[in-house]
PDB file of N, CA and C in Angstrom:
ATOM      1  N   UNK A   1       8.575  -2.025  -7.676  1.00  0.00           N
ATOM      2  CA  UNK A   1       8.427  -0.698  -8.233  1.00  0.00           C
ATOM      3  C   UNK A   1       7.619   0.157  -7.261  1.00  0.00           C
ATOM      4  N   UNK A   2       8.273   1.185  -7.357  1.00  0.00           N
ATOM      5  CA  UNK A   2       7.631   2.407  -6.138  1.00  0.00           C
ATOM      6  C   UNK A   2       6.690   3.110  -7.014  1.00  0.00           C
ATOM      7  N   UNK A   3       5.645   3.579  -6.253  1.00  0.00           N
ATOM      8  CA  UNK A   3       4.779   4.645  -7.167  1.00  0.00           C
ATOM      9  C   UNK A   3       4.234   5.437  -6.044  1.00  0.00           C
ATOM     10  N   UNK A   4       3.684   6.689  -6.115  1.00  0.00           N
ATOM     11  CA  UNK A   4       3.498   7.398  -5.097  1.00  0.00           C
ATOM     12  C   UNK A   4       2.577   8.390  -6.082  1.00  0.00           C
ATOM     13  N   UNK A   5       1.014   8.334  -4.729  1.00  0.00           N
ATOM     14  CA  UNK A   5       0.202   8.972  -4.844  1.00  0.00           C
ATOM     15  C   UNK A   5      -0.227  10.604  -4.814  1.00  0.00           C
ATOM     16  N   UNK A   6       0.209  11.427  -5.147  1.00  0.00           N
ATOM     17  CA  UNK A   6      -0.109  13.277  -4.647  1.00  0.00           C
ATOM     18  C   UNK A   6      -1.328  13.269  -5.603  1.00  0.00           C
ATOM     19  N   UNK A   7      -2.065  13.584  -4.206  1.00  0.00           N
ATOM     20  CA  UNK A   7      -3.157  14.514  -4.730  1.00  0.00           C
ATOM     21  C   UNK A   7      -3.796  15.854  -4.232  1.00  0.00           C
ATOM     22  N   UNK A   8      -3.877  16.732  -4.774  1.00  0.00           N
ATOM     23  CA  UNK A   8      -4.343  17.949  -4.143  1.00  0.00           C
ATOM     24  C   UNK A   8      -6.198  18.221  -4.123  1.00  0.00           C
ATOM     25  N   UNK A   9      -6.077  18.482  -2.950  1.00  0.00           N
ATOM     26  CA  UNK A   9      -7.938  19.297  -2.835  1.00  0.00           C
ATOM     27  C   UNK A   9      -8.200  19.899  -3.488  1.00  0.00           C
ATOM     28  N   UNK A  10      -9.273  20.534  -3.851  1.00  0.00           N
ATOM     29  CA  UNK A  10      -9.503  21.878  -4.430  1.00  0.00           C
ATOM     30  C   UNK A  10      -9.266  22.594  -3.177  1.00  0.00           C
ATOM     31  N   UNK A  11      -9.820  23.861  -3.815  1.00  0.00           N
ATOM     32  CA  UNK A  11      -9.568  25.063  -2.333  1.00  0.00           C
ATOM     33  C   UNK A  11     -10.926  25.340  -2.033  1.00  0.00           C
ATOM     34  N   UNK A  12     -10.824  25.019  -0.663  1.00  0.00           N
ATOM     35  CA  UNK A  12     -11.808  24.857   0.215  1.00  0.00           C
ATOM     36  C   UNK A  12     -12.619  23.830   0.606  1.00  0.00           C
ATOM     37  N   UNK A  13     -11.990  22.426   0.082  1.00  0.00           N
ATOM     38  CA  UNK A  13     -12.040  21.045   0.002  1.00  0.00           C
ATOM     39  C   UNK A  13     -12.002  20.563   1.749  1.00  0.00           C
ATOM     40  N   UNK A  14     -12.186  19.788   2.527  1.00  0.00           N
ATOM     41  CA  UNK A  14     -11.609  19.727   3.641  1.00  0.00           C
ATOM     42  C   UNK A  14     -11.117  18.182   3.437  1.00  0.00           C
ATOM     43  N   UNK A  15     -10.438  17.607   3.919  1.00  0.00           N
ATOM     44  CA  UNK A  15     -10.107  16.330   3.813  1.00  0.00           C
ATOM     45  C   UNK A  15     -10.573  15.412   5.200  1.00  0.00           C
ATOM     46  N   UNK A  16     -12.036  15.263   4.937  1.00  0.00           N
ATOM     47  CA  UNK A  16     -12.906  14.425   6.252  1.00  0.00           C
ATOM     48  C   UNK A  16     -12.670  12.550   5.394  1.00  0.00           C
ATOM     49  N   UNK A  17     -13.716  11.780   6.375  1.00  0.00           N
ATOM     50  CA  UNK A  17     -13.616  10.571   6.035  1.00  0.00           C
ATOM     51  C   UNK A  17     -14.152  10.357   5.076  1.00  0.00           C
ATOM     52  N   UNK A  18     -14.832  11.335   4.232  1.00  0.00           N
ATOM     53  CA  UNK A  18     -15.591  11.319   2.754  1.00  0.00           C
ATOM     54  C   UNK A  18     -14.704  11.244   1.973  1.00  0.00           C
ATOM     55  N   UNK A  19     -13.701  12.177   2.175  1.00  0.00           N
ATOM     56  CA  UNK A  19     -12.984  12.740   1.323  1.00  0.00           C
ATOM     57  C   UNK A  19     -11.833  11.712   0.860  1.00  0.00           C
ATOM     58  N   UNK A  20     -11.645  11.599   2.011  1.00  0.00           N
ATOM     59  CA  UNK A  20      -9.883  10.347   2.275  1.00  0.00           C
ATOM     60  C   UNK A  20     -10.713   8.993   1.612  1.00  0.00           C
ATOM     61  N   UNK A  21     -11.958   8.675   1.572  1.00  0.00           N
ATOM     62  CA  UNK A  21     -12.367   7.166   0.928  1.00  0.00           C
ATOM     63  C   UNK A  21     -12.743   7.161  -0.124  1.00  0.00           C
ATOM     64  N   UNK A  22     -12.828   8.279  -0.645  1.00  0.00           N
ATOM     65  CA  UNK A  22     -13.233   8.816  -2.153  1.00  0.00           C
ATOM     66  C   UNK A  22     -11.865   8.394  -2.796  1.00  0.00           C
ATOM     67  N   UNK A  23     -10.806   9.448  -2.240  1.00  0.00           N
ATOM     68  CA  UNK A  23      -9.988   9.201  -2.837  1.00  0.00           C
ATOM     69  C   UNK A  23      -9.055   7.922  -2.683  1.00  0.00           C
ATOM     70  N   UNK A  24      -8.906   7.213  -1.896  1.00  0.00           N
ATOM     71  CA  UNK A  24      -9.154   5.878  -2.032  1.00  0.00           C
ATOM     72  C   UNK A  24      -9.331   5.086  -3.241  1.00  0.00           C
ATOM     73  N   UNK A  25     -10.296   5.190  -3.389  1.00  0.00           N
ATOM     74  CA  UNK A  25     -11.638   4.155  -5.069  1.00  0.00           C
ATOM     75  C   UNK A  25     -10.921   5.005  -6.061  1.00  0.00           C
ATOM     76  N   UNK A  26     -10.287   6.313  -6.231  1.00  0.00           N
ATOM     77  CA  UNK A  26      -9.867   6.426  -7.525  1.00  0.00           C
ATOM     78  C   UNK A  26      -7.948   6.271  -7.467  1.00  0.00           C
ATOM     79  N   UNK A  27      -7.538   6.443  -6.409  1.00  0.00           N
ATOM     80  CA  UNK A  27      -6.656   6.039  -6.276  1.00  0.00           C
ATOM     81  C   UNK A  27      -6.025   4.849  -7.026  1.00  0.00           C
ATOM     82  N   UNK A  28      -7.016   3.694  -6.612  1.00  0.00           N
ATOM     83  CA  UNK A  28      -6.823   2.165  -7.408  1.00  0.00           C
ATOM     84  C   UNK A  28      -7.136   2.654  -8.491  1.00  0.00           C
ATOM     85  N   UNK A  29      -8.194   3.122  -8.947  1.00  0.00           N
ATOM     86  CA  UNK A  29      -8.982   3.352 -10.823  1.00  0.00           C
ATOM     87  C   UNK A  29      -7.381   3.739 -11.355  1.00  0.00           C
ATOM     88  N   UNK A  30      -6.665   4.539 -10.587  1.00  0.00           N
ATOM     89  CA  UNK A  30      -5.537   5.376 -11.622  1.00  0.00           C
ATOM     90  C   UNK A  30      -4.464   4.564 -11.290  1.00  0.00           C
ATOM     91  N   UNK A  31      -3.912   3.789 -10.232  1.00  0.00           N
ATOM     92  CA  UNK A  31      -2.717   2.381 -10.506  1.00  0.00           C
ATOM     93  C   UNK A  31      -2.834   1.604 -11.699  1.00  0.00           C
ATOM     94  N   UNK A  32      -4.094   1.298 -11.415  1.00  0.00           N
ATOM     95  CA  UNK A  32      -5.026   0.276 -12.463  1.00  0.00           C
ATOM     96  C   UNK A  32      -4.962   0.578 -13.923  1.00  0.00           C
ATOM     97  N   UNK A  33      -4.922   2.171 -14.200  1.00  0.00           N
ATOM     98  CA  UNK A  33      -5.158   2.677 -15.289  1.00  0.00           C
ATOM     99  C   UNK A  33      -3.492   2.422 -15.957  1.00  0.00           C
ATOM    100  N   UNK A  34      -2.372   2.974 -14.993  1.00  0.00           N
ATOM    101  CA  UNK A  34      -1.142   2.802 -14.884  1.00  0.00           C
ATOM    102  C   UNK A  34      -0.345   1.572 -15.546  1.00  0.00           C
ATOM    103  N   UNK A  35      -0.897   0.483 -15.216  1.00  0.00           N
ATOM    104  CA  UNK A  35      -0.201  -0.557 -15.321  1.00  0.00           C
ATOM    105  C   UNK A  35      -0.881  -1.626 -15.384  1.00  0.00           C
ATOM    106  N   UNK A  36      -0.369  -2.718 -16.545  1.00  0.00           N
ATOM    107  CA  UNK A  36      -1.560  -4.042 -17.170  1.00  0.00           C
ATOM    108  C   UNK A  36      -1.769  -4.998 -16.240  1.00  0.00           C
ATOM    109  N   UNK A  37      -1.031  -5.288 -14.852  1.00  0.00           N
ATOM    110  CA  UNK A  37      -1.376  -6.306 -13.922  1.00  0.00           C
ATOM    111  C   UNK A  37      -2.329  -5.237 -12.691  1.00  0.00           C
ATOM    112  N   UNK A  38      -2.591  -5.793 -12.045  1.00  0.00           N
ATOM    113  CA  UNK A  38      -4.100  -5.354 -11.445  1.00  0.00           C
ATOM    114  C   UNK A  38      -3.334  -4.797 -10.076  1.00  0.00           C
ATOM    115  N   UNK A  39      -3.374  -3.465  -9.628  1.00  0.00           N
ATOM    116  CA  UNK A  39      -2.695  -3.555  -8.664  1.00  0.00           C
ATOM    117  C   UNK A  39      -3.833  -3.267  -7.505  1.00  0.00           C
ATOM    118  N   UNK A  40      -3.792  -3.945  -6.651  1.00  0.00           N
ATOM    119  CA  UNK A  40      -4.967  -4.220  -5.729  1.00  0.00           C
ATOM    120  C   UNK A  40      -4.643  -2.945  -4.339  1.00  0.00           C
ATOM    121  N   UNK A  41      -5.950  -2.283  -3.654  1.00  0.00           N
ATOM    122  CA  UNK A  41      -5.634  -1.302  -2.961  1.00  0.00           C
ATOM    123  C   UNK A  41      -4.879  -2.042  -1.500  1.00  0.00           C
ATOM    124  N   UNK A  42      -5.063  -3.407  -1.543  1.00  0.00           N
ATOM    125  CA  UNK A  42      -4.547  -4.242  -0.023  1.00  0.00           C
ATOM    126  C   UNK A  42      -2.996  -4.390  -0.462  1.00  0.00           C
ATOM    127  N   UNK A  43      -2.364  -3.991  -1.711  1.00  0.00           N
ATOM    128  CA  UNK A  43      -1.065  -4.008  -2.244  1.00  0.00           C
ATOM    129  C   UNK A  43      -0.047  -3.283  -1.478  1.00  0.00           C
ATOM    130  N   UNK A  44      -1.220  -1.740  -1.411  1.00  0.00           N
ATOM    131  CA  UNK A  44      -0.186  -0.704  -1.077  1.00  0.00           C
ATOM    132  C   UNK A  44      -0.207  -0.757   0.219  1.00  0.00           C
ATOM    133  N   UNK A  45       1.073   0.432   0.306  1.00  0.00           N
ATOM    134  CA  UNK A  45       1.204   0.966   1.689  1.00  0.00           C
ATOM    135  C   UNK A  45       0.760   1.803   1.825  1.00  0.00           C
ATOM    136  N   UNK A  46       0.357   2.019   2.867  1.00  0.00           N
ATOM    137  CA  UNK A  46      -0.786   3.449   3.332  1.00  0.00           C
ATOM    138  C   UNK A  46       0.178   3.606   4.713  1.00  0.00           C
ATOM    139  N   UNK A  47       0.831   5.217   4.639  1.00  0.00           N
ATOM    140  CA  UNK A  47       1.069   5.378   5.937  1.00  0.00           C
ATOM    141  C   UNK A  47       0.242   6.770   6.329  1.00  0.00           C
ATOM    142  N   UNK A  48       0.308   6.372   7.706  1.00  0.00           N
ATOM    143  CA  UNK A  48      -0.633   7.285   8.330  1.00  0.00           C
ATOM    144  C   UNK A  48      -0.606   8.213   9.544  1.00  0.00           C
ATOM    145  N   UNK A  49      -1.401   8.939   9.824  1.00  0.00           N
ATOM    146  CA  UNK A  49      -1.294   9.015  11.133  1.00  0.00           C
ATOM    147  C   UNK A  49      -2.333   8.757  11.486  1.00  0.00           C
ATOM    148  N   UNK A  50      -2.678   9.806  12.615  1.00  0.00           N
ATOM    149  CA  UNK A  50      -3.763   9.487  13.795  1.00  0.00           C
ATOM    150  C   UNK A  50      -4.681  10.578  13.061  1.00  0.00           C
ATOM    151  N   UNK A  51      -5.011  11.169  12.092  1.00  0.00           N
ATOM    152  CA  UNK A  51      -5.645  12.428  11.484  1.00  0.00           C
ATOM    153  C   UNK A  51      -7.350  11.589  11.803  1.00  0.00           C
ATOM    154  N   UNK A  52      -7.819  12.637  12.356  1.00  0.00           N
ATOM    155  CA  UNK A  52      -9.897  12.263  12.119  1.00  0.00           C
ATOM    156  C   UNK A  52     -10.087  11.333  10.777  1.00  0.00           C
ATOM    157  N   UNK A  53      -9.416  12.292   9.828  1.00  0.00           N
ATOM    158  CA  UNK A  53      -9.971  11.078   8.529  1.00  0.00           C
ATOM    159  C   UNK A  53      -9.461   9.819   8.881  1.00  0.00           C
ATOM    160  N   UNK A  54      -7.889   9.670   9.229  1.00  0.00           N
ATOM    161  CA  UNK A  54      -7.976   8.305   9.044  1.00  0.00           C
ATOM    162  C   UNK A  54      -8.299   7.324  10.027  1.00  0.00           C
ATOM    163  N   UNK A  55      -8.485   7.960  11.109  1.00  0.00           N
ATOM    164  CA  UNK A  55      -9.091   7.194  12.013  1.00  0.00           C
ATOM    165  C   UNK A  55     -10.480   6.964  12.263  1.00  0.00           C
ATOM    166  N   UNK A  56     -11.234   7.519  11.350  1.00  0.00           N
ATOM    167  CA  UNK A  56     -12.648   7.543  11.490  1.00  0.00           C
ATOM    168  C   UNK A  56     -13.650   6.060  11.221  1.00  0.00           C
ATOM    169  N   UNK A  57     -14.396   5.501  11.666  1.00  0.00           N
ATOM    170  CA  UNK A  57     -14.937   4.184  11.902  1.00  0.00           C
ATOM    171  C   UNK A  57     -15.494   4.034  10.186  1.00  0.00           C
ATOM    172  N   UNK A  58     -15.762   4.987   9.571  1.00  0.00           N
ATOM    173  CA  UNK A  58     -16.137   4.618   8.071  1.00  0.00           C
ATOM    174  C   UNK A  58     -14.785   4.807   7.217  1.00  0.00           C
ATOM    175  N   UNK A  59     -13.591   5.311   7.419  1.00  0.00           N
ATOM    176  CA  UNK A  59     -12.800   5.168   6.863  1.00  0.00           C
ATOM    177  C   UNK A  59     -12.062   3.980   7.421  1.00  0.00           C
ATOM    178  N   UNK A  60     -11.489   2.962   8.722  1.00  0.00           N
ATOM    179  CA  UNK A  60     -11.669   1.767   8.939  1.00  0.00           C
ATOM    180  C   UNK A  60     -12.510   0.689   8.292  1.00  0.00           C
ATOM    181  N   UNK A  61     -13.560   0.762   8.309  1.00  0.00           N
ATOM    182  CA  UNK A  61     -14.332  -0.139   7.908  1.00  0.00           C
ATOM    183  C   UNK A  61     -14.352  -0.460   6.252  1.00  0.00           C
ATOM    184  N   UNK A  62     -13.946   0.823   5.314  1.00  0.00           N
ATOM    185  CA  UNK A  62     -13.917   0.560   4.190  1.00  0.00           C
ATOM    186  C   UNK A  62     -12.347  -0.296   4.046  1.00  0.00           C
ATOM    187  N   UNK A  63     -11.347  -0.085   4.622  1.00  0.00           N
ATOM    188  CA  UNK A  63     -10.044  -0.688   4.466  1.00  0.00           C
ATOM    189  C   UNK A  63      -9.871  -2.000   5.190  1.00  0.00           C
ATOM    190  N   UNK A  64     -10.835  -2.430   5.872  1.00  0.00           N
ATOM    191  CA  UNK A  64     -10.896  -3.647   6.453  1.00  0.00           C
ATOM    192  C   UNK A  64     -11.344  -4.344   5.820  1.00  0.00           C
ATOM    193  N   UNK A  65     -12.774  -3.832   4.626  1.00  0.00           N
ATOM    194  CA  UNK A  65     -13.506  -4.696   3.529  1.00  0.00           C
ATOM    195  C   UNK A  65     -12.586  -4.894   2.406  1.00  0.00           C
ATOM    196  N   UNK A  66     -11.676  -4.311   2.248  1.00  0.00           N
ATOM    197  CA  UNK A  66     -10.465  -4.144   1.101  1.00  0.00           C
ATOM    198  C   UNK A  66      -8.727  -5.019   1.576  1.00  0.00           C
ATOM    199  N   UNK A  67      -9.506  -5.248   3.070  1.00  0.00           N
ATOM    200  CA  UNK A  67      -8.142  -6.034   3.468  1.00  0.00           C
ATOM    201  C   UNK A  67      -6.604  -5.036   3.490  1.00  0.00           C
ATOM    202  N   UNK A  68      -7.171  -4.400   3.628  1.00  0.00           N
ATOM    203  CA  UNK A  68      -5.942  -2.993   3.904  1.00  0.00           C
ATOM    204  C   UNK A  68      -5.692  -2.827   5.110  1.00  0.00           C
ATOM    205  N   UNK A  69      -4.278  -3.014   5.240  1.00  0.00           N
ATOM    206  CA  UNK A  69      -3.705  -2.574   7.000  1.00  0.00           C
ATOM    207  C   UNK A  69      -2.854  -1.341   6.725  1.00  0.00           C
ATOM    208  N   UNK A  70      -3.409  -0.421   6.883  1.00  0.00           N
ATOM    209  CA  UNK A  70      -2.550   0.864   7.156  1.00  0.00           C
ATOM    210  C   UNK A  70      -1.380   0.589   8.307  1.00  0.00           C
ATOM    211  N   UNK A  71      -0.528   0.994   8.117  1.00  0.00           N
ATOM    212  CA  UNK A  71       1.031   1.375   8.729  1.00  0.00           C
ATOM    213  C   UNK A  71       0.582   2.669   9.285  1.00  0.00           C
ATOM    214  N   UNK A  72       0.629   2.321  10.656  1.00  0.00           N
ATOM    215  CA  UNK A  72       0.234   3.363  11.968  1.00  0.00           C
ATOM    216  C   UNK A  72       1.839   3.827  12.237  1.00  0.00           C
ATOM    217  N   UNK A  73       1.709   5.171  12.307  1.00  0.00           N
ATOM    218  CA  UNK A  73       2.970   5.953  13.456  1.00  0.00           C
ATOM    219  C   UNK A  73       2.759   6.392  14.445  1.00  0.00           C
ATOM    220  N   UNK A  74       3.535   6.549  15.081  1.00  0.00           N
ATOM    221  CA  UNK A  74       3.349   7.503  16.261  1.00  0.00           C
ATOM    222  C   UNK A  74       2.799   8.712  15.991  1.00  0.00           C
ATOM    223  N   UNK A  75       2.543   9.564  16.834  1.00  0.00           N
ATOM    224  CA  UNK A  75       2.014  10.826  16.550  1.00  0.00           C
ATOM    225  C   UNK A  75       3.441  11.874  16.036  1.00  0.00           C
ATOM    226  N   UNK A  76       3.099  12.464  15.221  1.00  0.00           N
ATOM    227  CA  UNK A  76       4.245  13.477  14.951  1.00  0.00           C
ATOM    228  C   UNK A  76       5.329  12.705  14.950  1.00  0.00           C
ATOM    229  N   UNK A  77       5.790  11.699  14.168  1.00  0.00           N
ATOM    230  CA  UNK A  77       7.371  11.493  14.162  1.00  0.00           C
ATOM    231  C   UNK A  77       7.591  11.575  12.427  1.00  0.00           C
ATOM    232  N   UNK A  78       8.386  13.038  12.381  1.00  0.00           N
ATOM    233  CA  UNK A  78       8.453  13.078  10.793  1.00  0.00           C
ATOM    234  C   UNK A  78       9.789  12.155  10.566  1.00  0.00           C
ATOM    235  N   UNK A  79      10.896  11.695  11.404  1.00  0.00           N
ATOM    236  CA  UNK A  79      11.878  11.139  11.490  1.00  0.00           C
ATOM    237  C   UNK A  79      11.549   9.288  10.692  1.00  0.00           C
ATOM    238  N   UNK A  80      10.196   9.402  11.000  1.00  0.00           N
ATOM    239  CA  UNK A  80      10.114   7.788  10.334  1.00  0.00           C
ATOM    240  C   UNK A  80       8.401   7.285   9.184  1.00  0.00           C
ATOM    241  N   UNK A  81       8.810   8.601   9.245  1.00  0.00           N
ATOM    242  CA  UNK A  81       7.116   9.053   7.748  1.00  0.00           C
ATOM    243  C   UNK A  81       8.480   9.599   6.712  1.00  0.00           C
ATOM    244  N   UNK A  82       7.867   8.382   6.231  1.00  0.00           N
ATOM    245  CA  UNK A  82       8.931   8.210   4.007  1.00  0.00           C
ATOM    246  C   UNK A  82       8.510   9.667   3.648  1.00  0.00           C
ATOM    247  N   UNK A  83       7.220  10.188   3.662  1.00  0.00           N
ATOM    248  CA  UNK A  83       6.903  11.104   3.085  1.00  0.00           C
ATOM    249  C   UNK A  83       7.141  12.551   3.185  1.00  0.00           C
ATOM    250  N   UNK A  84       7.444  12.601   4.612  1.00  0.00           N
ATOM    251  CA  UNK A  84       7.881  13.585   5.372  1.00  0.00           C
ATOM    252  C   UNK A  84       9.833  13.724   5.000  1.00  0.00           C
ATOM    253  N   UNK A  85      10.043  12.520   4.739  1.00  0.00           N
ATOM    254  CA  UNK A  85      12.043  12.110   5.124  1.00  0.00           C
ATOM    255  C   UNK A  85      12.483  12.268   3.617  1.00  0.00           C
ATOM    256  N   UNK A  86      11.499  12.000   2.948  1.00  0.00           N
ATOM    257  CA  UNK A  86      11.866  11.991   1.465  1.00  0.00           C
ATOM    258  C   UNK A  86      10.838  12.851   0.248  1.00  0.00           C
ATOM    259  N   UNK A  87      10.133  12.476  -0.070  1.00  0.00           N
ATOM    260  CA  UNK A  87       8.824  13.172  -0.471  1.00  0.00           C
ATOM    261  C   UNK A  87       8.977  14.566  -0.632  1.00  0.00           C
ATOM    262  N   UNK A  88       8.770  15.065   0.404  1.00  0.00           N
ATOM    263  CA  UNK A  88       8.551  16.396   0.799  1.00  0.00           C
ATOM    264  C   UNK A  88       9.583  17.095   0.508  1.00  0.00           C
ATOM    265  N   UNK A  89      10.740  16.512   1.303  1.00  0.00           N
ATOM    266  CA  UNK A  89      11.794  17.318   0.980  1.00  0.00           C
ATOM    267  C   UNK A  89      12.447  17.769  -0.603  1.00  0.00           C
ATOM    268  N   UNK A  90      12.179  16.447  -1.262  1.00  0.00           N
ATOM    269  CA  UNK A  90      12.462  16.745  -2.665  1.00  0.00           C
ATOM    270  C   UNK A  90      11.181  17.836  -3.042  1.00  0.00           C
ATOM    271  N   UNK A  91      10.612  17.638  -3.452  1.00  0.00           N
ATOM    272  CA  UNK A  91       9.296  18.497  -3.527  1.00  0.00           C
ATOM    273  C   UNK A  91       9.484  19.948  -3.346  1.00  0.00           C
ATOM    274  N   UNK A  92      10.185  20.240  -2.255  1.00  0.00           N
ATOM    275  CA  UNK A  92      10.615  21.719  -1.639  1.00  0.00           C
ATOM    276  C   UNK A  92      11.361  21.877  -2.672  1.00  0.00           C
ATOM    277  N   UNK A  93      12.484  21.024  -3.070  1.00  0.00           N
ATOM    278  CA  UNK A  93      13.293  21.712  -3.690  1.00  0.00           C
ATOM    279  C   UNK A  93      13.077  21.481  -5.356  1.00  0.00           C
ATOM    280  N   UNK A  94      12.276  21.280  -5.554  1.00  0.00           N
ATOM    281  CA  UNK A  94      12.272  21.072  -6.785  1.00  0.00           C
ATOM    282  C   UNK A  94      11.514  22.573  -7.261  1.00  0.00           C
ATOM    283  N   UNK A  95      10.442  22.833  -6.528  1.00  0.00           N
ATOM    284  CA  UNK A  95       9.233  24.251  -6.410  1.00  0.00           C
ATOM    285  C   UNK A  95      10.245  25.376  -5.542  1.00  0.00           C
ATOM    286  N   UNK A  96      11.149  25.280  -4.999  1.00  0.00           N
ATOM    287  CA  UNK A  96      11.818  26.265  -4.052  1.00  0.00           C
ATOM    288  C   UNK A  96      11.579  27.487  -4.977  1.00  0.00           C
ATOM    289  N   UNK A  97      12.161  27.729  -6.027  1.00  0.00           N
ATOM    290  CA  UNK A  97      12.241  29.061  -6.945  1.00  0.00           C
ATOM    291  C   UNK A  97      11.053  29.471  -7.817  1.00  0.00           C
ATOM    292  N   UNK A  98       9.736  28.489  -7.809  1.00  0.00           N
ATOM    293  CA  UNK A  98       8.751  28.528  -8.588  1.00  0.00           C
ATOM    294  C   UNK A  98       7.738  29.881  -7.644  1.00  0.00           C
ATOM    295  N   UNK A  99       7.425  30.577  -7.893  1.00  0.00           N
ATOM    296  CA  UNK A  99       6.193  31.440  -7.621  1.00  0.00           C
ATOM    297  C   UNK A  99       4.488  30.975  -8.291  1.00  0.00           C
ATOM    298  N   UNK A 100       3.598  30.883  -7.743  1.00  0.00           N
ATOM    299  CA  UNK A 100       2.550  30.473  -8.085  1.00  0.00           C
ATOM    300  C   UNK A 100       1.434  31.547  -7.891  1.00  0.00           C
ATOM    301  N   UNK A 101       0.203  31.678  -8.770  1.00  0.00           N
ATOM    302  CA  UNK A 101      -0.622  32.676  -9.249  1.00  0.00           C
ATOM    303  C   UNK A 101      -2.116  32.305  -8.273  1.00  0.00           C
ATOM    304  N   UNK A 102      -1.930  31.006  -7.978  1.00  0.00           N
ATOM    305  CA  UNK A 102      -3.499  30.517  -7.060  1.00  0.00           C
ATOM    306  C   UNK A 102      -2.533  29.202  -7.089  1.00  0.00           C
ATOM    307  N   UNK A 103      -4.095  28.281  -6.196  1.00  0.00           N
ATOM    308  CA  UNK A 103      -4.187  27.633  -6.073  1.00  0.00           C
ATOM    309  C   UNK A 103      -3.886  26.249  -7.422  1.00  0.00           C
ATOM    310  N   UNK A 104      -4.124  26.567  -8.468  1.00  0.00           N
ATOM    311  CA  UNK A 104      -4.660  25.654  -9.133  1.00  0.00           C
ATOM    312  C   UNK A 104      -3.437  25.667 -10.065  1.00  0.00           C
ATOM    313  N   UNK A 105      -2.367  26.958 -10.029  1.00  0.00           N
ATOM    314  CA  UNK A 105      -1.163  26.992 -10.891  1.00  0.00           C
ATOM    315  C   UNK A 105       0.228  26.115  -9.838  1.00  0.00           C
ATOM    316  N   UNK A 106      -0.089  25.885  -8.333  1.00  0.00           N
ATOM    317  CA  UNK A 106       0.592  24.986  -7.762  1.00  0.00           C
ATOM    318  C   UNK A 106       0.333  23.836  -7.541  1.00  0.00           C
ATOM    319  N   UNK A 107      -1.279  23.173  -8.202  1.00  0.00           N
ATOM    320  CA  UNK A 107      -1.207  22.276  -8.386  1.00  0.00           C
ATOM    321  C   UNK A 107      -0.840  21.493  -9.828  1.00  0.00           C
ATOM    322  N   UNK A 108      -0.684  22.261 -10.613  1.00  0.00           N
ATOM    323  CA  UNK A 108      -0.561  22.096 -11.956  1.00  0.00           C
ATOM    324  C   UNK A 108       0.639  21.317 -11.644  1.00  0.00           C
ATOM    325  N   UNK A 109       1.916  22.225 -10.684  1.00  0.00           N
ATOM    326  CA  UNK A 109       3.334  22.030 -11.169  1.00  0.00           C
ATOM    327  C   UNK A 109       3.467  20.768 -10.484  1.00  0.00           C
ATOM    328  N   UNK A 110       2.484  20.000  -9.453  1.00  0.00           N
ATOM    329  CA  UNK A 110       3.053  19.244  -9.121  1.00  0.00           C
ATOM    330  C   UNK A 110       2.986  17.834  -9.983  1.00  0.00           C
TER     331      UNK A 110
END
């Protein structure tokens, strides 16, 4: 079974190595919350790139204590990021005709 994580910042949020390991720990809290067998954060797939957050030595070090191997890409290849090939694109089209009022009415819809 596939499940897939979106989460939005607030506005004016930045997404540093605080941010990306935060969300992390609730990430699991809400699989967990999801479903009666335990789904462990070394379960998933994490793909990535080369972004500061995720390369940062405290965001490593927490996924190494968790036994998590992130799935490294190349730089910029949207051709082989799921999220970019699939994800996204649905996403576009699902919001294509939606107009939004702020921030917080486009995160609603997602």
């Amino acid at each position: 079974m596939w499940r897939a994580s979106i989460t939005a910042l607030p506005a004016g949020t930045t997404a540093d190595r605080n941010t990306i390991i935060e969300y992390l720990r609730t990430t699991g809290k809400r699989f967990f919350s999801l479903k009666k067998d335990k789904i462990r954060l070394k379960d998933c797939l994490l793909m990535w790139d080369n972004a500061r957050a995720h390369t940062a030595t405290d965001t490593r070090e927490f996924l190494t204590r968790r036994e998590v191997e992130p799935v490294k890409q190349s730089p910029y290849s949207p051709d082989l990021n799921l999220c970019d090939r699939f994800l996204f694109r649905k996403l576009k089209h699902l919001l294509r005709e939606d107009e939004f009022g702020g921030h917080e009415e486009a995160t609603l819809a997602l």
